[in-house]
C-alpha atoms as a PDB file:
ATOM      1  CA  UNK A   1      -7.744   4.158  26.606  1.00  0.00           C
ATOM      2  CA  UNK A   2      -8.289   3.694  22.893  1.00  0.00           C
ATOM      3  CA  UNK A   3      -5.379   4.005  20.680  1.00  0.00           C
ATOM      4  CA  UNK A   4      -4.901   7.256  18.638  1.00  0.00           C
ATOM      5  CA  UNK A   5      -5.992   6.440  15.273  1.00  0.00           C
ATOM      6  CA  UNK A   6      -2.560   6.422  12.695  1.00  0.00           C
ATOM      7  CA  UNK A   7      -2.519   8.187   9.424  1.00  0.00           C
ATOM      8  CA  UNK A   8      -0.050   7.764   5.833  1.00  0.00           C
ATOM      9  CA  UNK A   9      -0.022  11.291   4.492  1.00  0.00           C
ATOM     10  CA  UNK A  10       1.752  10.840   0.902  1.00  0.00           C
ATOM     11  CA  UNK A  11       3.522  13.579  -1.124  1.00  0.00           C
ATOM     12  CA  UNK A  12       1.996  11.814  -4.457  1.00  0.00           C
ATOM     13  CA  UNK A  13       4.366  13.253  -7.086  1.00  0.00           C
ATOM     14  CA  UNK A  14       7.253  12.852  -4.649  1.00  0.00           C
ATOM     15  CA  UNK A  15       6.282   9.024  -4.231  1.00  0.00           C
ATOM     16  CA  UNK A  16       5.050   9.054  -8.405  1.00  0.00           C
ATOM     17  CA  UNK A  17       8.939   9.827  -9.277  1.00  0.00           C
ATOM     18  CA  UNK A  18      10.916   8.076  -7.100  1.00  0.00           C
ATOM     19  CA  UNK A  19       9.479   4.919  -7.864  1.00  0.00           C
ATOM     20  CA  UNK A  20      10.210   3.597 -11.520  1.00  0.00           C
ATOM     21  CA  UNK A  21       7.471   1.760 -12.607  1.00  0.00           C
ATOM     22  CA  UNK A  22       5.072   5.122 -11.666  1.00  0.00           C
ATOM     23  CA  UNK A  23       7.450   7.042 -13.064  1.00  0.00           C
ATOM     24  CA  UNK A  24       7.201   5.705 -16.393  1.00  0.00           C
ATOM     25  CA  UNK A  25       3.377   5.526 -16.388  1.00  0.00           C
ATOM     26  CA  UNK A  26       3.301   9.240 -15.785  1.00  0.00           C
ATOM     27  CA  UNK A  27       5.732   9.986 -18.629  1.00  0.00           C
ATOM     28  CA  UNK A  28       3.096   8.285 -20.719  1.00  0.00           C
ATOM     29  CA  UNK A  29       0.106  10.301 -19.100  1.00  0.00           C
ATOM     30  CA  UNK A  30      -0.017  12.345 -16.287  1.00  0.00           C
ATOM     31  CA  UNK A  31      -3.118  10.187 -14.755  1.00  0.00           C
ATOM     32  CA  UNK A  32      -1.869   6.585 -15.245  1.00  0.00           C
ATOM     33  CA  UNK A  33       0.869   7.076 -12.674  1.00  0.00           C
ATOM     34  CA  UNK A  34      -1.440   9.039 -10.147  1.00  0.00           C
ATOM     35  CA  UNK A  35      -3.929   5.835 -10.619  1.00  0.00           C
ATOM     36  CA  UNK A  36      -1.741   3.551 -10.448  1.00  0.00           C
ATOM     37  CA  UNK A  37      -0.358   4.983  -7.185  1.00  0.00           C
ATOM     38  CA  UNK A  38      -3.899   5.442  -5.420  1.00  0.00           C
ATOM     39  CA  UNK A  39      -4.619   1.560  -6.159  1.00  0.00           C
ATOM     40  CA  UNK A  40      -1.723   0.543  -4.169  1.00  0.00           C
ATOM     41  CA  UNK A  41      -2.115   2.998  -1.658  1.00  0.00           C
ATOM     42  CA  UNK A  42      -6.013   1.886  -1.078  1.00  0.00           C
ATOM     43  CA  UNK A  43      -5.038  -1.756  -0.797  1.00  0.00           C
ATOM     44  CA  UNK A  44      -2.353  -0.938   1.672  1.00  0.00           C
ATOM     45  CA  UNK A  45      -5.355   0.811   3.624  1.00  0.00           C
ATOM     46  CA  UNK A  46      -7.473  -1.876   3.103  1.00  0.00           C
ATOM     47  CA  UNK A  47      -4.497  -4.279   3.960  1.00  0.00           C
ATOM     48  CA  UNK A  48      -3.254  -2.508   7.008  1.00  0.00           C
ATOM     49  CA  UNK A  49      -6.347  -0.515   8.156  1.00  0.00           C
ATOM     50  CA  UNK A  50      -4.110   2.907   8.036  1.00  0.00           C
ATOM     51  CA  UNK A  51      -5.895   5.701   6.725  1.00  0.00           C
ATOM     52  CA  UNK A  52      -4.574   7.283   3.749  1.00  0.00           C
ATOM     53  CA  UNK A  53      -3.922  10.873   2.643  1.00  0.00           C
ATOM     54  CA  UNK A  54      -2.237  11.722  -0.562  1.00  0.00           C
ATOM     55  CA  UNK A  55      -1.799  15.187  -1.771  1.00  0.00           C
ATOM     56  CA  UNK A  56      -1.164  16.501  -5.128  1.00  0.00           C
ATOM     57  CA  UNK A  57       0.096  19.543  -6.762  1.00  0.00           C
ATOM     58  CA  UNK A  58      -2.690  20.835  -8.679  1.00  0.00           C
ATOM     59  CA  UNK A  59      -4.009  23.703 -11.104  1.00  0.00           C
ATOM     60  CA  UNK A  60      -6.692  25.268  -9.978  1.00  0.00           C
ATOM     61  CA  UNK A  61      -8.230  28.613  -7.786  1.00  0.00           C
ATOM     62  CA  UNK A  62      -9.059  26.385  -4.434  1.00  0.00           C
ATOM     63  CA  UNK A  63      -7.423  23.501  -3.053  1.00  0.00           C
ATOM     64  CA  UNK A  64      -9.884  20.471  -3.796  1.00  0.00           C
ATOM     65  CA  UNK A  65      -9.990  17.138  -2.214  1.00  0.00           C
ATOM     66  CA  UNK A  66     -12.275  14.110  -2.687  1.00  0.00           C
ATOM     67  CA  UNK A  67     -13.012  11.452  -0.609  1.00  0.00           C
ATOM     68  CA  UNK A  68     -15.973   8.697  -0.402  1.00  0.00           C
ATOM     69  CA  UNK A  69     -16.154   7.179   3.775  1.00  0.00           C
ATOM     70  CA  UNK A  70     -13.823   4.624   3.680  1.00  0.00           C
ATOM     71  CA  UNK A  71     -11.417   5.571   0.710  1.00  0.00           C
ATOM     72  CA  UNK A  72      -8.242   7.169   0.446  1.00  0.00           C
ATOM     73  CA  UNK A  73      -8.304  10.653   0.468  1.00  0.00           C
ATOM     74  CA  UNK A  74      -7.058  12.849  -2.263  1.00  0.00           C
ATOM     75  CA  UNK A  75      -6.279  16.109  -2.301  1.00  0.00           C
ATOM     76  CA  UNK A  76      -4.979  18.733  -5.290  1.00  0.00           C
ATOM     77  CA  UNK A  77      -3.253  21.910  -4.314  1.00  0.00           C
ATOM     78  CA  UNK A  78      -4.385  25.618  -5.211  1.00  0.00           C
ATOM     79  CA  UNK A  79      -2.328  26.736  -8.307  1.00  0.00           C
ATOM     80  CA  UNK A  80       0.965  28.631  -6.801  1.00  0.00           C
ATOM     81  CA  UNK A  81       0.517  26.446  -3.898  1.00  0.00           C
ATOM     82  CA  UNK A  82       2.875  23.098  -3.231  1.00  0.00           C
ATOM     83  CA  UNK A  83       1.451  20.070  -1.687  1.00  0.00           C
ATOM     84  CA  UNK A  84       4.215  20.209   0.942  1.00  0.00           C
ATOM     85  CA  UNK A  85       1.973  23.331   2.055  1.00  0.00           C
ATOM     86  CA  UNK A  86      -0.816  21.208   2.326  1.00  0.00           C
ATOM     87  CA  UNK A  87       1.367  18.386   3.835  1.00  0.00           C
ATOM     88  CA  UNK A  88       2.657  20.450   6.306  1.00  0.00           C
ATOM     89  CA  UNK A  89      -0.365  22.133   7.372  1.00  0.00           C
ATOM     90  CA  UNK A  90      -2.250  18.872   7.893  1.00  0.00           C
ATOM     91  CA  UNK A  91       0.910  17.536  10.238  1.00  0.00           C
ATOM     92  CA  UNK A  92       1.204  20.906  12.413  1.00  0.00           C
ATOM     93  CA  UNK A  93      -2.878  20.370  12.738  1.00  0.00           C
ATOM     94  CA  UNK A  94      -2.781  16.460  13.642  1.00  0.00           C
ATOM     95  CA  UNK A  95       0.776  15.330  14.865  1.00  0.00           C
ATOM     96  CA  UNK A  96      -0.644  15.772  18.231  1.00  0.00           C
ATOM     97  CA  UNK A  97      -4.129  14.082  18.088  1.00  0.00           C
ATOM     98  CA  UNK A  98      -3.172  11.111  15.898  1.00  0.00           C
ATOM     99  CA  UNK A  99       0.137   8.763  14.940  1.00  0.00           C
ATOM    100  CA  UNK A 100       0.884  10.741  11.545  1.00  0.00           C
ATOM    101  CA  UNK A 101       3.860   9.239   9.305  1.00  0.00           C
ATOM    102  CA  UNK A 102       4.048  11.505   6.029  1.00  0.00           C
ATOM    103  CA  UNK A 103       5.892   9.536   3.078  1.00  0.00           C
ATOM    104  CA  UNK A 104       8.001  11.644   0.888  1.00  0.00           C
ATOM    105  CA  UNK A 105      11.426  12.274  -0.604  1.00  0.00           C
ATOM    106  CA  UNK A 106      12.031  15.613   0.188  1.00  0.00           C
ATOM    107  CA  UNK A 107      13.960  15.618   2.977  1.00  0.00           C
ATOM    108  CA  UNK A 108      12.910  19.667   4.064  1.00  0.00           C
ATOM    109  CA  UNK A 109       9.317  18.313   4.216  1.00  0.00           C
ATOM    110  CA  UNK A 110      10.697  15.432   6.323  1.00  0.00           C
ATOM    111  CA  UNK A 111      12.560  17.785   8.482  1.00  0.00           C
ATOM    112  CA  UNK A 112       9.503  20.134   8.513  1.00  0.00           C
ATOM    113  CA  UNK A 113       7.017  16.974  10.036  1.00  0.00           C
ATOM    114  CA  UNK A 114       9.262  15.871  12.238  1.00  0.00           C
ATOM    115  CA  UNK A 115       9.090  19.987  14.141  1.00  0.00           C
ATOM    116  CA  UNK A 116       5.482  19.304  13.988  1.00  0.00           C
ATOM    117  CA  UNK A 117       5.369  16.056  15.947  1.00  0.00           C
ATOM    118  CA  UNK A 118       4.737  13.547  12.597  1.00  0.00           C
ATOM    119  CA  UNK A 119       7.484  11.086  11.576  1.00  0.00           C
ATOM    120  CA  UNK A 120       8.122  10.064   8.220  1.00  0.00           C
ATOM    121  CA  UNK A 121       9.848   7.460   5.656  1.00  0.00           C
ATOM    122  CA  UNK A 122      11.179   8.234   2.608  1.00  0.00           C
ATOM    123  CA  UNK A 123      10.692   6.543  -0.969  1.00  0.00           C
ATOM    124  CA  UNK A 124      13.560   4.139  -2.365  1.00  0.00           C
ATOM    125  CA  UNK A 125      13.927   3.840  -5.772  1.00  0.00           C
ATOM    126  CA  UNK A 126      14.281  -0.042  -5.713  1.00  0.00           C
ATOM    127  CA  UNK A 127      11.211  -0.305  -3.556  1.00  0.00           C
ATOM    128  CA  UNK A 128      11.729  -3.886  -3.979  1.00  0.00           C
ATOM    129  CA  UNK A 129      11.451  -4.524  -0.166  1.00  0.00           C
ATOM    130  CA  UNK A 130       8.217  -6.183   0.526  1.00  0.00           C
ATOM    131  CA  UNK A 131       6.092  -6.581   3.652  1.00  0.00           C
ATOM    132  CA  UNK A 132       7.472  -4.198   5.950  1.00  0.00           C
ATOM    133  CA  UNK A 133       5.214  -1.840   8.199  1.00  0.00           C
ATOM    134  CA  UNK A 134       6.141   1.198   8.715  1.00  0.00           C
ATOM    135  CA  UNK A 135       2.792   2.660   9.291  1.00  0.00           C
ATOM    136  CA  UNK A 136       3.467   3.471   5.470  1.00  0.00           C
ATOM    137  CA  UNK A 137       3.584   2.163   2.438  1.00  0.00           C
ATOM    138  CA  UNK A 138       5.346  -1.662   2.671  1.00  0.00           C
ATOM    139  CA  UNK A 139       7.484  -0.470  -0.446  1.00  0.00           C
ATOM    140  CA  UNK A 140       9.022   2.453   1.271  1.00  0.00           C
ATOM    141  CA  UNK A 141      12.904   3.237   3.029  1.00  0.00           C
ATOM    142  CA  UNK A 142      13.607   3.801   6.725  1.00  0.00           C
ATOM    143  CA  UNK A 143      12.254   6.282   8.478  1.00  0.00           C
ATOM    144  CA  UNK A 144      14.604   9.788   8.144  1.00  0.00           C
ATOM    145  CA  UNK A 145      16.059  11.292  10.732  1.00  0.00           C
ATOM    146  CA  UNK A 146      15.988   9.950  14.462  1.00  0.00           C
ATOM    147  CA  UNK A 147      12.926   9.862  16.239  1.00  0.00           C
END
């Protein structure tokens, strides 16, 4: 039997602000802490060959998402809708076909994943620990929660 295929579903602003270096490239625009987020998620895909999700809040009438085979994909919220929506839509759909760990520092979303079958780690602000896997980001904290 072929292993179930494992996913990194990231909370992008959650990850974007707990982490210090992102967190002063958005200060200075928006974008530069989004991009520089997406290039270390994409070579920890590349790296690890977990597929990568990362959802944003966003502004406009319909949620949006872009993706080219083989990249991370990116998703932007609806306006008036959170990306923990979209997070915890895409866990209650997938927890139980594939290994889904969603990273994120908002421990209701955590809580909310973990009903829906998906574990997940939260960001540390240090983030200084390299070369861990925990089917997430190498830079992120223990898992919360049991499992």
């Amino acid at each position: 039997m072929q292993p179930s295929a494992r996913y990194l579903i990231v909370d992008g602003h959650s990850i974007i602000f707990a982490w210090p270096e992102l967190r002063k490239l958005h200060a200075r625009r928006s974008s530069l802490g989004r991009e520089a987020l997406l290039k270390q998620l994409r070579d920890y895909q590349d790296w690890t060959g977990v597929r990568v999700v990362v959802v944003f809040d966003g502004k406009g009438k319909d949620v949006e998402t872009t993706s080219d085979p083989g990249e991370v994909q990116i998703f932007y919220s609806r306006s008036g809708q959170s990306a923990d929506a979209i997070i915890e839509r895409l866990a209650s759909k997938y927890a139980k076909r594939y290994e889904l760990m969603v990273a994120t520092s908002d421990s209701m979303e955590a809580e909310t994943v973990h009903a829906c079958g998906a574990e997940s780690i939260r960001a540390k602000d240090g983030h200084n620990r390299r070369g861990h896997d925990h089917c997430g980001d190498p830079e992120m904290d223990e898992p919360y929660g049991p499992r």
